[in-house]
Protein backbone atom coordinates (compact mmCIF):
# COMPACT_ATOMS: atom_id res chain seq x y z
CA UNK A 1 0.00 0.00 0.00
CA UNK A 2 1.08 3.23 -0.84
CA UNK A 3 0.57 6.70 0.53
CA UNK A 4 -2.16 8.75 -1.18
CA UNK A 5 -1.64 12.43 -2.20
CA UNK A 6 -4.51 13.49 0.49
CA UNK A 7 -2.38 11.54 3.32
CA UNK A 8 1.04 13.42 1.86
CA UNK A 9 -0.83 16.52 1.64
CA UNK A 10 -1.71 16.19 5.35
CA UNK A 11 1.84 14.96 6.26
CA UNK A 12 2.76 18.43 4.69
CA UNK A 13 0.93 20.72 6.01
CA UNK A 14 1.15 19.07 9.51
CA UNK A 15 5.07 19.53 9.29
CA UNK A 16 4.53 23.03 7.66
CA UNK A 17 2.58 24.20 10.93
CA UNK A 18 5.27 22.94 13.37
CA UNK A 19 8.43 24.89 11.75
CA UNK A 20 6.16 27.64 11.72
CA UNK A 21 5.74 26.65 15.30
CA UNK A 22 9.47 26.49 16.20
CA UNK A 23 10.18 29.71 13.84
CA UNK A 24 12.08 28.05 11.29
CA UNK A 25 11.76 27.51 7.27
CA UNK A 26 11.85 24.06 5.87
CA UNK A 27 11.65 22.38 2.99
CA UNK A 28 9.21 19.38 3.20
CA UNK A 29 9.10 16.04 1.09
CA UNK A 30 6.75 13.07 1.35
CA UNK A 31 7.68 9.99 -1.28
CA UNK A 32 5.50 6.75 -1.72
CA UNK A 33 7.14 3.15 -1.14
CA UNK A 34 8.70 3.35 -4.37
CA UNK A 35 10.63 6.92 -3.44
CA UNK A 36 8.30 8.63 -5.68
CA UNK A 37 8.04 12.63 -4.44
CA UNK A 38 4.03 12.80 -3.74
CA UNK A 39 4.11 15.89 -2.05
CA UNK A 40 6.34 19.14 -1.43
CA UNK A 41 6.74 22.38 -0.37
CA UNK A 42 9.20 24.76 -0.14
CA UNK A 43 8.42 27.47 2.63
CA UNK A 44 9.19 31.05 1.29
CA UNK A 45 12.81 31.54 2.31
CA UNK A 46 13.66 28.48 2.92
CA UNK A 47 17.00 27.49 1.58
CA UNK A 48 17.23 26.05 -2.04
CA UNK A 49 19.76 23.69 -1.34
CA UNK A 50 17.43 22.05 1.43
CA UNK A 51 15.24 20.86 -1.08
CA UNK A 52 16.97 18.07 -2.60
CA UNK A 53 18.27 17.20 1.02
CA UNK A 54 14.81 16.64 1.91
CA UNK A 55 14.16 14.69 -0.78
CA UNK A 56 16.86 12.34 -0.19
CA UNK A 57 16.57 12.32 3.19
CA UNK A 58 12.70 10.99 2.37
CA UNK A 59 13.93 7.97 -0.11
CA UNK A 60 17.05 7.33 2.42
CA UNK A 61 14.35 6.92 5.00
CA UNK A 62 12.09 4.74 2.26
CA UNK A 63 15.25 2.51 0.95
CA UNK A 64 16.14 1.39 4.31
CA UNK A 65 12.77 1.37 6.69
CA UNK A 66 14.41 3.60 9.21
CA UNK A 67 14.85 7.06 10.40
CA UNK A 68 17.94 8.81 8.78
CA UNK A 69 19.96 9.74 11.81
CA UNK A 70 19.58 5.57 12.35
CA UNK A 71 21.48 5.09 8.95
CA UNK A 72 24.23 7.62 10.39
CA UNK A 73 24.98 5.71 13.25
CA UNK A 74 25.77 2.84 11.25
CA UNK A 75 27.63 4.40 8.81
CA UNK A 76 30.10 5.93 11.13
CA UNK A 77 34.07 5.02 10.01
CA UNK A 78 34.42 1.42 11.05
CA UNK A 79 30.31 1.01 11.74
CA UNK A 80 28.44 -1.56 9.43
CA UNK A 81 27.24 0.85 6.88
CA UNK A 82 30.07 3.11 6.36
CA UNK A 83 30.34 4.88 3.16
CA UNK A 84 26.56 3.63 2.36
CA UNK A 85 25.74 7.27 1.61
CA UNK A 86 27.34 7.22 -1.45
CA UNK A 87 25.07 4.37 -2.94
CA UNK A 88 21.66 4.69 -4.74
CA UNK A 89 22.70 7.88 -6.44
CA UNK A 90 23.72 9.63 -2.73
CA UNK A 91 21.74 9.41 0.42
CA UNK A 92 21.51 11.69 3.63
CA UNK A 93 22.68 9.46 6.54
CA UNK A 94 21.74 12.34 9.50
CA UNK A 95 18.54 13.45 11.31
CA UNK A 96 15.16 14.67 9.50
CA UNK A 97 13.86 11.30 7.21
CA UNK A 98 11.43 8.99 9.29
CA UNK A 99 9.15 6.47 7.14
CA UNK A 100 5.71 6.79 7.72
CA UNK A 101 3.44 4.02 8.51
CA UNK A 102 -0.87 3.18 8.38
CA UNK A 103 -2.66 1.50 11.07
CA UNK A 104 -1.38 -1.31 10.84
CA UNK A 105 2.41 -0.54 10.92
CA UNK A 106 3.12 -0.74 7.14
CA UNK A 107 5.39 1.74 5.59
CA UNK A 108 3.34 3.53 3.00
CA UNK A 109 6.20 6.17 2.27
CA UNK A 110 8.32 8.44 3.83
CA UNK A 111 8.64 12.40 4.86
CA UNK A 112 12.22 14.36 4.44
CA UNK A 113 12.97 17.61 5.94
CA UNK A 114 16.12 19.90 5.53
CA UNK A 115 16.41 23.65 6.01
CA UNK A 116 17.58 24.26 10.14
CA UNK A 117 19.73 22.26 12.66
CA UNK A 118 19.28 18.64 12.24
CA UNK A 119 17.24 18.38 15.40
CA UNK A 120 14.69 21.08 14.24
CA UNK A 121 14.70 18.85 10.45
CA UNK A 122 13.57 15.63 12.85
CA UNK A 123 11.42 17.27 14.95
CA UNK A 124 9.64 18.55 11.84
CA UNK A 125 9.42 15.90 10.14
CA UNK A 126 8.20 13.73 13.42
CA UNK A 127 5.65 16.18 13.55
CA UNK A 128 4.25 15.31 9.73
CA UNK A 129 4.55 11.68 10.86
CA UNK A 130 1.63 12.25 13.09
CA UNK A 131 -0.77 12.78 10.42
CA UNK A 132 -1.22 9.56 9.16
């Protein structure tokens, strides 16, 4: 099952109103299982380079069934997955990519978020998971 554009829409605009909350400007990306963008949005002034972060950091999370700043633990020099960031065309291995699961527990897709600290990006995007 995959996520449906109301559910990333949601996801969104969930995430949108907690940077607004904590006073910061994000860019916000929801994929489907597949790593397909579904949803986006780039809050005015956010940085443009934050965009593709968040969408990587969104199919990192997809790929590998796990929050980002899980994958940079184990990538770490002489960790398990070190270096992994450099496969599937580059991923983000720190904080602000969480998959996002039904009812049920299935991953239907996954939200990215890039554009403050890497706390405020998970915190963010924690906040969008909460929609679904």
């Amino acid at each position: 099952m995959n996520i449906t554009l109301a559910q990333a829409q949601k996801v969104v605009e969930k995430a949108l109103n907690k940077s607004k909350e904590i006073n910061t400007k994000m860019n916000i990306s929801v994929v489907d299982t597949g790593a397909n963008q579904v949803a986006f949005a780039r809050m005015d002034g956010a940085w443009l380079g934050s965009a593709d972060i968040a969408l990587k950091k969104a199919k990192t999370a997809c790929f590998f069934s796990m929050p980002t700043g899980e994958i940079g633990k184990l990538s770490q020099p002489g960790a398990s997955l070190f270096n992994i960031e450099h496969s599937n065309g580059g991923l983000i291995s720190f904080p602000g990519g969480i998959p996002l699961k039904n009812s049920e527990g299935n991953i239907i897709g996954a939200i990215g978020v890039s554009g403050s600290s890497v706390e405020d990006d998970h915190t963010v995007a924690e906040a969008g998971t909460k929609a679904i």
